[in-house]
N, C-alpha and C. Protein backbone atom coordinates (compact mmCIF):
# COMPACT_ATOMS: atom_id res chain seq x y z
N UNK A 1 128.42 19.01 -66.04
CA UNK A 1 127.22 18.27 -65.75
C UNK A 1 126.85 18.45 -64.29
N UNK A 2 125.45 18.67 -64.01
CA UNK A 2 125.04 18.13 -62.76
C UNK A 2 125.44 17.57 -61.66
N UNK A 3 125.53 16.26 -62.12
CA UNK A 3 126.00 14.96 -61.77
C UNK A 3 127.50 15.04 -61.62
N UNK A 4 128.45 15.98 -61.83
CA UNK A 4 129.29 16.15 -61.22
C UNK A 4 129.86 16.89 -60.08
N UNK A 5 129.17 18.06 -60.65
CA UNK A 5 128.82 18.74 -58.71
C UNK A 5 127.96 18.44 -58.13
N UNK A 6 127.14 17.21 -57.85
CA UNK A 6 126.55 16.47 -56.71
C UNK A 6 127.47 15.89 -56.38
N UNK A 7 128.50 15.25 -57.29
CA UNK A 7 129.61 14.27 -56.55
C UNK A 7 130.66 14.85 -56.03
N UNK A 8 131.10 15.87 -56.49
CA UNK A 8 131.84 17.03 -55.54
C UNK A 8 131.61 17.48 -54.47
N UNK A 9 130.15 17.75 -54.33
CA UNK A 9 130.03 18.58 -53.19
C UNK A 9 129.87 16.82 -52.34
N UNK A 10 129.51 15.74 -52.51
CA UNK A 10 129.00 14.75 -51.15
C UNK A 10 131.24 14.30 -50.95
N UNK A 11 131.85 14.08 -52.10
CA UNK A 11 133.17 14.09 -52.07
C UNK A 11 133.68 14.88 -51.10
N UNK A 12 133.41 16.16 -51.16
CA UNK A 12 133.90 17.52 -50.19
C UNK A 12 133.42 17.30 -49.05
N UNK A 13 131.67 17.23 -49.22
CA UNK A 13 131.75 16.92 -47.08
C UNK A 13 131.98 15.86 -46.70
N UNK A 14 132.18 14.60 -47.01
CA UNK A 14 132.85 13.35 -46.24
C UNK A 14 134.32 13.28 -46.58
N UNK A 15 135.21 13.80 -47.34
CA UNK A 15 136.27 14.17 -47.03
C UNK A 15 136.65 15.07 -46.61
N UNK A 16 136.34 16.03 -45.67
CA UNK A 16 136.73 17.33 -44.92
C UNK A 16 135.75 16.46 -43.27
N UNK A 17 134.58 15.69 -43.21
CA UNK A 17 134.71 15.09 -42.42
C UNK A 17 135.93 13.81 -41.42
N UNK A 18 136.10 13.15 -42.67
CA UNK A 18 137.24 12.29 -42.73
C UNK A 18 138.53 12.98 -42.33
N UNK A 19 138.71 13.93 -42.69
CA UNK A 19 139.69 14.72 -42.25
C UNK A 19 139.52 15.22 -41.19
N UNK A 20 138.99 15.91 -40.72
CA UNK A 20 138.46 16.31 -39.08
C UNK A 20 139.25 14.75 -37.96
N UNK A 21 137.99 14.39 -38.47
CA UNK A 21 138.41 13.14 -37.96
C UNK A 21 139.60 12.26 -37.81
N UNK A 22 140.32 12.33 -38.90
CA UNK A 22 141.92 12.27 -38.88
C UNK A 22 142.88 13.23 -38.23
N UNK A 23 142.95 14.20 -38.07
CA UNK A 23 143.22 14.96 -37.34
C UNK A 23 143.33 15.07 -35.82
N UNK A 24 142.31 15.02 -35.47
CA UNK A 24 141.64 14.93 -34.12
C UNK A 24 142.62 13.48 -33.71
N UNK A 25 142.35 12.50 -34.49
CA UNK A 25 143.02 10.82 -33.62
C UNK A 25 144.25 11.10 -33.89
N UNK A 26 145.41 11.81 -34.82
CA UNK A 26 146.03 12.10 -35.34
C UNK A 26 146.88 12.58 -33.78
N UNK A 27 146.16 13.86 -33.56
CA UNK A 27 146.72 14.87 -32.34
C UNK A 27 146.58 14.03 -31.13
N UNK A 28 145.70 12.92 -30.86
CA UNK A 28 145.48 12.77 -29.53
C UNK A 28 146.63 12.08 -29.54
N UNK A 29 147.54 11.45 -30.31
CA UNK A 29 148.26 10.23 -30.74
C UNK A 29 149.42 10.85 -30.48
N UNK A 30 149.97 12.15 -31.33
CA UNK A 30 151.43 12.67 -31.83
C UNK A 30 151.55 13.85 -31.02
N UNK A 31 150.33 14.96 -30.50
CA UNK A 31 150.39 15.82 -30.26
C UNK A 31 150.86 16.14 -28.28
N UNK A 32 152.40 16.64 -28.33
CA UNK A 32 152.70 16.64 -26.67
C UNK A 32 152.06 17.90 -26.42
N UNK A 33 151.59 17.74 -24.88
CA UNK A 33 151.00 18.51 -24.18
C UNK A 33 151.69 20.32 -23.94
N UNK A 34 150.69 21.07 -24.71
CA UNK A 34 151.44 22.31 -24.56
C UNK A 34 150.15 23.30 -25.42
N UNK A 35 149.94 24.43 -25.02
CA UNK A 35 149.46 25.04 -25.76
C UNK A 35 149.70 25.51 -27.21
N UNK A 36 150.96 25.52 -27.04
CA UNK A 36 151.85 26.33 -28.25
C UNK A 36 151.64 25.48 -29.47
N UNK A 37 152.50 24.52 -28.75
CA UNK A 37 152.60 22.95 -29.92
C UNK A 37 150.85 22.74 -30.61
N UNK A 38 149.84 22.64 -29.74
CA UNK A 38 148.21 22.68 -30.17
C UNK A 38 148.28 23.55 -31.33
N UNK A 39 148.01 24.82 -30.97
CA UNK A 39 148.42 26.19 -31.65
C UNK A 39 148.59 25.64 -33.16
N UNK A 40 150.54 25.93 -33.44
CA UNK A 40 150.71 25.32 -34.03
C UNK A 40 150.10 24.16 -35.07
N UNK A 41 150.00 22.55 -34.30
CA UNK A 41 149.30 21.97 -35.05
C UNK A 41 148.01 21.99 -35.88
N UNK A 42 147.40 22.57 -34.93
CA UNK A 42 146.10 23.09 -35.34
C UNK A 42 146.23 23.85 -36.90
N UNK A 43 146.70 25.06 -36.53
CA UNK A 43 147.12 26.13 -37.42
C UNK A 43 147.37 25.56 -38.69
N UNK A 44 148.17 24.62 -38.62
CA UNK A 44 148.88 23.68 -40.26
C UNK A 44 147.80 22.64 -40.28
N UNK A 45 147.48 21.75 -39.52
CA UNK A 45 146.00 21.27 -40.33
C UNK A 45 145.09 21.87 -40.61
N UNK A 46 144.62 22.78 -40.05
CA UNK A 46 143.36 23.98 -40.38
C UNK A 46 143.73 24.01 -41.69
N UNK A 47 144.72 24.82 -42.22
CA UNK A 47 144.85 25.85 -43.72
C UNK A 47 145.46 24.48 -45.09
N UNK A 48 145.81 22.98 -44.27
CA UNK A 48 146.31 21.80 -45.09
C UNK A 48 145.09 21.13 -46.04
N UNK A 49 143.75 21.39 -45.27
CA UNK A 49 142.97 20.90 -46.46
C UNK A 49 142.28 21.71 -47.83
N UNK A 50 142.92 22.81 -47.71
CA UNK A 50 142.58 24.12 -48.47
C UNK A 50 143.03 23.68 -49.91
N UNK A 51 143.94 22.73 -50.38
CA UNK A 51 144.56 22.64 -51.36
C UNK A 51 144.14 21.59 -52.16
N UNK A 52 143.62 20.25 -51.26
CA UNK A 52 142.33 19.63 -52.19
C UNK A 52 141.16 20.13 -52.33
N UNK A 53 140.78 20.93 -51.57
CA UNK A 53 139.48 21.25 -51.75
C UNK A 53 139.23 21.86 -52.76
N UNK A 54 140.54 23.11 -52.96
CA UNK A 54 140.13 23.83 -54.00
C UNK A 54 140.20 22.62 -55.32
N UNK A 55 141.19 22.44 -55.33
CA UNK A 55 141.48 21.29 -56.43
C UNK A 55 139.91 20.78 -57.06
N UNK A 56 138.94 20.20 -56.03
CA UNK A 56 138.01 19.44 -56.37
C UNK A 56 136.98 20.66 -56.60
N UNK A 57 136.67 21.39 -55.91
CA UNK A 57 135.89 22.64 -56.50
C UNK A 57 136.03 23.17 -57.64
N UNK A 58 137.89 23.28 -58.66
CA UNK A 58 137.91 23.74 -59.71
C UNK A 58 137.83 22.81 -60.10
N UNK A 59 137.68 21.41 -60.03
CA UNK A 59 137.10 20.00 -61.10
C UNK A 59 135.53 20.39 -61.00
N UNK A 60 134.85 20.66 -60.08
CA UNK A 60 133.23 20.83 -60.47
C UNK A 60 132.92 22.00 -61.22
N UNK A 61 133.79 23.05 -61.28
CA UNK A 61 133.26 24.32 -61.58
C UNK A 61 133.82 23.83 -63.36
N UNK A 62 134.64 22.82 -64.10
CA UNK A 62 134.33 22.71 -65.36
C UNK A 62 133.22 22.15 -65.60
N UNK A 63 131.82 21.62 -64.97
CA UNK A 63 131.00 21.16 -65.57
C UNK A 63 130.27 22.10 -66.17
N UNK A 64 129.43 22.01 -67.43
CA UNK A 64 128.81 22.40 -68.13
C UNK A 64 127.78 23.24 -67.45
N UNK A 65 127.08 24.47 -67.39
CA UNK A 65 126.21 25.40 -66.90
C UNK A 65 124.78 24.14 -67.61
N UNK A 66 123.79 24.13 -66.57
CA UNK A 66 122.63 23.49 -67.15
C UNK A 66 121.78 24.60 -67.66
N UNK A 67 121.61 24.08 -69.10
CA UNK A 67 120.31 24.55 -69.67
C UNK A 67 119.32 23.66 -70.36
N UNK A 68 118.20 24.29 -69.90
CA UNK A 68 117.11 23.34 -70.28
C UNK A 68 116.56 23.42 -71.57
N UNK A 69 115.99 22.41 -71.80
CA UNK A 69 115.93 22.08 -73.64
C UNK A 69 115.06 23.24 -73.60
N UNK A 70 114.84 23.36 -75.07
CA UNK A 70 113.75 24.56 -75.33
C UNK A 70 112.52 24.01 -75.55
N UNK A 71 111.67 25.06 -75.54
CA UNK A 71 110.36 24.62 -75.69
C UNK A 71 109.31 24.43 -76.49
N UNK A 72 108.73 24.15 -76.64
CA UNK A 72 108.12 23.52 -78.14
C UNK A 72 108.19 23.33 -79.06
């Protein structure tokens, strides 16, 4: 349905926002001063939200292909 990848995709950008955002307060909090360690952290949160996302992308991609009624 439709109506399920509209809710996927607004699901996907305020949770990959939310996540940003977690992240970011996350590092200012846990993360000691060093390039490497950044690096690092960075690196494993960057590629960590890859695994819901897909998750929720292959939940939208079972909705039904829309076709429109026929005509007359």
């Amino acid at each position: 349905m439709r109506l399920r990848i509209l809710f996927g995709t607004l699901v996907l950008i305020a949770g990959l926002a939310a996540y940003g955002l977690a992240v970011a307060g996350l590092a200012a909090h846990v993360l000691p001063s060093g390039p490497v360690a950044a690096l690092l952290f960075y690196a494993v949160a960057g590629l960590a939200w890859i695994w819901p996302a897909a998750w929720l992308v292959r939940w939208m991609q079972r909705a039904r292909p829309f076709r429109p009624p026929p005509q007359g």
